[in-house]
N, C-alpha and C. Protein backbone atom coordinates (compact mmCIF):
# COMPACT_ATOMS: atom_id res chain seq x y z
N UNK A 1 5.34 11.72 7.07
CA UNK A 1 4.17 10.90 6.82
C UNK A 1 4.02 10.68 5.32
N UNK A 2 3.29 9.86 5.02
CA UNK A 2 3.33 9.23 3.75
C UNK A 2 1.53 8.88 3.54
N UNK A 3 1.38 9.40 2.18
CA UNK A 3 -0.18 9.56 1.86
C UNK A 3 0.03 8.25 0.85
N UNK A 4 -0.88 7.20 1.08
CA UNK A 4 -0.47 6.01 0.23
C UNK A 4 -2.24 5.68 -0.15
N UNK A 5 -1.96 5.52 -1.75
CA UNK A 5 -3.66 5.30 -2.26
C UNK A 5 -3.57 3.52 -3.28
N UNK A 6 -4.41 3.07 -2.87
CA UNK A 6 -4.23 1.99 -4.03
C UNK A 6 -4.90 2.10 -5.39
N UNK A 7 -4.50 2.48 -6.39
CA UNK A 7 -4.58 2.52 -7.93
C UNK A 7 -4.85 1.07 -8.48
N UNK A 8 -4.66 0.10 -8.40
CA UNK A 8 -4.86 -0.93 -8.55
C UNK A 8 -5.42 -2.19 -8.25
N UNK A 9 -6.36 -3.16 -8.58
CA UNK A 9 -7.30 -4.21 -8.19
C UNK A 9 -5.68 -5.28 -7.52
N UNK A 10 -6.60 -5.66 -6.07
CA UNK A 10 -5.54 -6.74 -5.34
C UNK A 10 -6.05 -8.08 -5.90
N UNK A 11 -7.17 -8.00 -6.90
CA UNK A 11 -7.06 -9.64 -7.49
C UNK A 11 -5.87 -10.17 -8.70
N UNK A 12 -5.67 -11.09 -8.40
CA UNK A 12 -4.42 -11.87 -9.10
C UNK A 12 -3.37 -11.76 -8.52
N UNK A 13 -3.04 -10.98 -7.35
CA UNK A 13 -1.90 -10.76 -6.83
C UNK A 13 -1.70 -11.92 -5.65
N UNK A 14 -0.83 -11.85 -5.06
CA UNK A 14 0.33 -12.86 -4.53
C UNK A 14 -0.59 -12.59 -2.97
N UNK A 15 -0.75 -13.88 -2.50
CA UNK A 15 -1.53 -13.75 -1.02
C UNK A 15 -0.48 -12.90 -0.30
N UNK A 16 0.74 -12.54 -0.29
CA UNK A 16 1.54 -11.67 0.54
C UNK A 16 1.27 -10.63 -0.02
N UNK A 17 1.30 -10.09 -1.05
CA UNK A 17 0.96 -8.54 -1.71
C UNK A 17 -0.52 -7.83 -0.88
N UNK A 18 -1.27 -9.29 -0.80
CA UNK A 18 -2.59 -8.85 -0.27
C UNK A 18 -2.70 -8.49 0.96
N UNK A 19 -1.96 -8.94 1.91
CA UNK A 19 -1.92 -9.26 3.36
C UNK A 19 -1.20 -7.85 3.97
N UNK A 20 -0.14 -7.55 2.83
CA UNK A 20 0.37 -6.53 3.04
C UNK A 20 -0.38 -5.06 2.44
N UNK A 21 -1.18 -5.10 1.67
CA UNK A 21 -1.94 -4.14 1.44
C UNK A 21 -3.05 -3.94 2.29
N UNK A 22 -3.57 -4.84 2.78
CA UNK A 22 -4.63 -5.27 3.98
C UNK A 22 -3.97 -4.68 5.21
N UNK A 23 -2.71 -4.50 5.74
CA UNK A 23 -1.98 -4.17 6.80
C UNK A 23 -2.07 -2.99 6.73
N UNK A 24 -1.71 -2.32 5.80
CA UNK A 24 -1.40 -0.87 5.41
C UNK A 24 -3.15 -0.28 5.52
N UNK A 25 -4.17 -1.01 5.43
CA UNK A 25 -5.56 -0.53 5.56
C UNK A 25 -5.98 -0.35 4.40
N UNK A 26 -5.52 -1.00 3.17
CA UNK A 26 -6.13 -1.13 1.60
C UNK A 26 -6.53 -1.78 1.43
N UNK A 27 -8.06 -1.82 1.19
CA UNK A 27 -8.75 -2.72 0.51
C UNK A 27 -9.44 -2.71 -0.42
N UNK A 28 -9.62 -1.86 -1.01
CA UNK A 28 -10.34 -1.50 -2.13
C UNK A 28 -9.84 -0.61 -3.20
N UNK A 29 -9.68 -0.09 -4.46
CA UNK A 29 -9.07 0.65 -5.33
C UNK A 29 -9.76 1.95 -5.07
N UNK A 30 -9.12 2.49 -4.41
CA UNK A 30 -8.88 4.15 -4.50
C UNK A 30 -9.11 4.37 -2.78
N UNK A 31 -8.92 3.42 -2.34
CA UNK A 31 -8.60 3.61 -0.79
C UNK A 31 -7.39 4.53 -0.21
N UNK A 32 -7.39 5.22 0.85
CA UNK A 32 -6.25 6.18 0.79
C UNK A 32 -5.92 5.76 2.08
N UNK A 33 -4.60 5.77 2.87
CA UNK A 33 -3.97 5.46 4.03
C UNK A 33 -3.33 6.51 4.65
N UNK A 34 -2.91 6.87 5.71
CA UNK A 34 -1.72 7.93 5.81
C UNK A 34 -0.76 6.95 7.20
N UNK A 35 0.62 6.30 6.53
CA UNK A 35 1.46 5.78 7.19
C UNK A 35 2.62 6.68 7.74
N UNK A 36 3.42 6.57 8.79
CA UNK A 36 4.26 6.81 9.06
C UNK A 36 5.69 6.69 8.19
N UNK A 37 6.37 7.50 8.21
CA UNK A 37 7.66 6.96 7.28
C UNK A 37 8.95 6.72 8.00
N UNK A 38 9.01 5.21 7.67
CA UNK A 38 9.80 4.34 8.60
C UNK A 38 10.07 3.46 7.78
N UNK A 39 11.34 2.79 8.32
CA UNK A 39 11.71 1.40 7.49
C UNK A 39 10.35 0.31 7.37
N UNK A 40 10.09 0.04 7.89
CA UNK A 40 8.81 -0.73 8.12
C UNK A 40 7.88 -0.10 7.25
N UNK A 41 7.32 1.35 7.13
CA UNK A 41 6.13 1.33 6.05
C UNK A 41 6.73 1.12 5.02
N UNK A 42 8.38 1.50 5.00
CA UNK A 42 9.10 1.50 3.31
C UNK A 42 9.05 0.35 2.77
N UNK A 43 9.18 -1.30 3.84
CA UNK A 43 9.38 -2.23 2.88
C UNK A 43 8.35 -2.49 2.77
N UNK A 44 6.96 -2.19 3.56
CA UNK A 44 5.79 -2.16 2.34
C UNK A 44 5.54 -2.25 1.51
N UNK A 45 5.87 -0.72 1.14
CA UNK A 45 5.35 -0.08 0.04
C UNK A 45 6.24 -0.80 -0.90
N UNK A 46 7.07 -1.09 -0.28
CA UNK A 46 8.48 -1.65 -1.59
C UNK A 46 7.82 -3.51 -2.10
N UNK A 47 7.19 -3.74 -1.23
CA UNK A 47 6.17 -5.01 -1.93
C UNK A 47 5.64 -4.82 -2.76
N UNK A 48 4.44 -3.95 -2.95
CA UNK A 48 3.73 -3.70 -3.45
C UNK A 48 3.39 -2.01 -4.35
N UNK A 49 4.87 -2.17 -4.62
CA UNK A 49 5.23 -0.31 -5.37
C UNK A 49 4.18 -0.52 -6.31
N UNK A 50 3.88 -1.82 -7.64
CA UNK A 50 3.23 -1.40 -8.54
C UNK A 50 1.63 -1.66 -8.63
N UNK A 51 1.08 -1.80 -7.08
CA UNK A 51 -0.21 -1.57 -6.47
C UNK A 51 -0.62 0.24 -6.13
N UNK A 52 0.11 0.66 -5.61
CA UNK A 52 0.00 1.87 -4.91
C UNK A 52 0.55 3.21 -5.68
N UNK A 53 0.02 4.45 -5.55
CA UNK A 53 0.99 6.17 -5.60
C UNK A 53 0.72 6.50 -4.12
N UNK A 54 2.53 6.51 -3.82
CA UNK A 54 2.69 7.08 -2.56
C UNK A 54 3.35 9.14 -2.97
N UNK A 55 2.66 9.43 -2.32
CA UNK A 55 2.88 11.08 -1.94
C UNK A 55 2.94 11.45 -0.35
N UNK A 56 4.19 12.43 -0.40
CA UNK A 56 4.36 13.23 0.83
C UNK A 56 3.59 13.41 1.69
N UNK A 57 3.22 13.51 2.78
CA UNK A 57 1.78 13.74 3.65
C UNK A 57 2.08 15.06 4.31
């Protein structure tokens, strides 16, 4: 599992950065998620690496 927080404001970013942070259940800066770790949460996070700190769950 994967503990994923957003550090960063989703304004100015790319309507896909958003949609995909919105998926993951981020919406706000300092929102915290706990995803599964799978190809699928990876290319997530891999959108939007310099939105988020992902840690071990």
């Amino acid at each position: 599992m994967k503990k994923i927080t957003l550090v960063k404001s989703l304004i100015g970013c790319q309507k896909d950065q958003i949609a995909t942070a919105n998926a993951l259940g981020l919406k706000k800066i300092g929102d915290v998620t706990t995803q599964p770790d799978n190809p699928c949460t990876q290319g997530k996070i891999q959108k939007i690496t310099h939105l988020v700190k992902v840690e071990e769950a």
